[in-house]
C-alpha atoms as a PDB file:
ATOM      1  CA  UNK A   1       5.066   6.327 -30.866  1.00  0.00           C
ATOM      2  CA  UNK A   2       8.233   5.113 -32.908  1.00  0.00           C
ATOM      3  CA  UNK A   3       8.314   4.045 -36.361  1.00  0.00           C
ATOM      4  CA  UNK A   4       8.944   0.616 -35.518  1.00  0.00           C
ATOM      5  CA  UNK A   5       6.079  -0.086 -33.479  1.00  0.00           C
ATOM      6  CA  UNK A   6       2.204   0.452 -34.992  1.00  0.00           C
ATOM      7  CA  UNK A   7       0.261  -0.962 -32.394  1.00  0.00           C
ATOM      8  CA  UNK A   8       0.346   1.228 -29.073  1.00  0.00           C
ATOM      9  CA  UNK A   9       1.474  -1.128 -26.079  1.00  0.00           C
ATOM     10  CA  UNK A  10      -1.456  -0.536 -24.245  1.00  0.00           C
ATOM     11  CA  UNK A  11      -3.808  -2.531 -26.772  1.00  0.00           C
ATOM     12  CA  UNK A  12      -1.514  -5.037 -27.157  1.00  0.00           C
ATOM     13  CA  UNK A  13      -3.596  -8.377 -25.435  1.00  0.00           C
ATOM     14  CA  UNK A  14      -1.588 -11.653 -25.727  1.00  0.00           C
ATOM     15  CA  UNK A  15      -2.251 -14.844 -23.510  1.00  0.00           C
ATOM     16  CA  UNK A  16       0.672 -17.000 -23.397  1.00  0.00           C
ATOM     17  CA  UNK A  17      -0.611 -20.521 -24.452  1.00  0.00           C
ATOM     18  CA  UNK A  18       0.892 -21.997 -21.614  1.00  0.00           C
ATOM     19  CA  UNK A  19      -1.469 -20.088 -19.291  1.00  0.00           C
ATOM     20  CA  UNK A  20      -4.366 -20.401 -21.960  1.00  0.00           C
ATOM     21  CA  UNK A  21      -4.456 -24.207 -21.726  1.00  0.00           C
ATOM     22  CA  UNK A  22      -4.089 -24.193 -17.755  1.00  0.00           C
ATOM     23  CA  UNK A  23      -7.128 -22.068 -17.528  1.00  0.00           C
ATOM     24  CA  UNK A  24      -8.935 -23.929 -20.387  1.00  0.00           C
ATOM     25  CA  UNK A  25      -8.626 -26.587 -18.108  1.00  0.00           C
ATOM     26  CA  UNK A  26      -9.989 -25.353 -15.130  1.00  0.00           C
ATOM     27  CA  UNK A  27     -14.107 -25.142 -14.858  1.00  0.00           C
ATOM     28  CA  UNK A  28     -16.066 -22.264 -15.458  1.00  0.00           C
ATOM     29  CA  UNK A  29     -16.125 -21.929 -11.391  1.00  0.00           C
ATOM     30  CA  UNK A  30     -12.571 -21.953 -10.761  1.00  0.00           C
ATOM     31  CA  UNK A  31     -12.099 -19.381 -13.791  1.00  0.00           C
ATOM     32  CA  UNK A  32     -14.450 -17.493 -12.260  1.00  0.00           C
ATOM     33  CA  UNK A  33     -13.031 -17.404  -8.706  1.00  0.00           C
ATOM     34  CA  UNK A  34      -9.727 -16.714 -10.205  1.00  0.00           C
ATOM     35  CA  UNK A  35     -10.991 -13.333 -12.052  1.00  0.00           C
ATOM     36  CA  UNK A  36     -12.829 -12.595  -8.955  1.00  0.00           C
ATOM     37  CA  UNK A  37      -9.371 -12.783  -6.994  1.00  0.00           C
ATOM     38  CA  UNK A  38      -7.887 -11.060  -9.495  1.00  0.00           C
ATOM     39  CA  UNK A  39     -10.299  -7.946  -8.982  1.00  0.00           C
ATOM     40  CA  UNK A  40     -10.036  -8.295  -5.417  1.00  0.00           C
ATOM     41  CA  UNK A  41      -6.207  -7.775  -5.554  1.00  0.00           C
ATOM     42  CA  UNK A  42      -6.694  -5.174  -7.729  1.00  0.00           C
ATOM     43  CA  UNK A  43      -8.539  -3.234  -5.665  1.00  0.00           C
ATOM     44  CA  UNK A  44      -7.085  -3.750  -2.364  1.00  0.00           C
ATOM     45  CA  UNK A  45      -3.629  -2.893  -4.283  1.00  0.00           C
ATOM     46  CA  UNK A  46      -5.333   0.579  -5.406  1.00  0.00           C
ATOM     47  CA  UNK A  47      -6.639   1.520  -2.054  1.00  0.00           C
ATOM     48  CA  UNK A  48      -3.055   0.636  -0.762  1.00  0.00           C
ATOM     49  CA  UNK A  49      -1.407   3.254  -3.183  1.00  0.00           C
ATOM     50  CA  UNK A  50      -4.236   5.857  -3.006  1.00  0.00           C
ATOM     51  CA  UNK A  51      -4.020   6.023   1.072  1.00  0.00           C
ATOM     52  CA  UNK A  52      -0.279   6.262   0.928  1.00  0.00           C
ATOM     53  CA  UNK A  53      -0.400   8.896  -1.922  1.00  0.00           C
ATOM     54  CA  UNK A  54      -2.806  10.711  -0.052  1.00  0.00           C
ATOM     55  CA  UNK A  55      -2.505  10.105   3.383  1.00  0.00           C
ATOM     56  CA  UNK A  56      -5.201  12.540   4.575  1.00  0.00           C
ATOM     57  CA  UNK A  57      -7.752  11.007   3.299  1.00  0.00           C
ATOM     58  CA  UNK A  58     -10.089   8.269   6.000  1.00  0.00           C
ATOM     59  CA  UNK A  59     -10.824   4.876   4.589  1.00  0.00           C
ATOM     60  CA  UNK A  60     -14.274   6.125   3.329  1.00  0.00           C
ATOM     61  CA  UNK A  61     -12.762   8.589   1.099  1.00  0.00           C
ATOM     62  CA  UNK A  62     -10.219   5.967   0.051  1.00  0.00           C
ATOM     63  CA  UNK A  63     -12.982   4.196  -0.553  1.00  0.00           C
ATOM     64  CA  UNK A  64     -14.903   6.533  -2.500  1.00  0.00           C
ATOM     65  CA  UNK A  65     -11.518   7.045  -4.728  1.00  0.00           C
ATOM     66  CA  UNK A  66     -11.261   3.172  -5.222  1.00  0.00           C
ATOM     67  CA  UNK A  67     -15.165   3.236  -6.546  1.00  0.00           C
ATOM     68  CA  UNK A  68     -14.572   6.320  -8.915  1.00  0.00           C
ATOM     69  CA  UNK A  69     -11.491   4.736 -10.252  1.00  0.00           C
ATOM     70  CA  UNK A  70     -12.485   1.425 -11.153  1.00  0.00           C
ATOM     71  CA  UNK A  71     -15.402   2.524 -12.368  1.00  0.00           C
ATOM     72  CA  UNK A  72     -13.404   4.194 -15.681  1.00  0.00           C
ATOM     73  CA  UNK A  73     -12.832   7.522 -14.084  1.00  0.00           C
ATOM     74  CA  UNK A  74      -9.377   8.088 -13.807  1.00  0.00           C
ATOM     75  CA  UNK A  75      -9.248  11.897 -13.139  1.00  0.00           C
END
């Protein structure tokens, strides 16, 4: 890490208040369905780069990878 930075990148967590007062307008339902998206792209994304990095594997096994992954495993 340089000197000029103290905080490592990867903790940094800032919300732009644009998009905090959008989604503080939105109900609890549509915040939800929005995170629930969110995950959904996620994983769909990870499956996408895990069968094209490893293109032997069948879906299940993609599958399997997905699972192990998001579940704080990253091997």
């Amino acid at each position: 890490m340089s000197a000029e930075r103290s905080v490592p990148v990867e903790r940094i967590e800032v919300v732009d208040a644009t998009v905090a007062r959008v989604l503080r307008a939105k109900s609890g339902m549509e915040r939800l369905r929005l995170a629930h998206e969110a995950w959904e792209l996620a994983r769909d994304r990870l499956a996408a780069y895990i069968a094209a990095r490893r293109p032997a594997l069948g879906p299940d096994e993609v599958a399997r990878e997905v699972a192990r992954r998001l579940a704080h495993d990253a091997g």
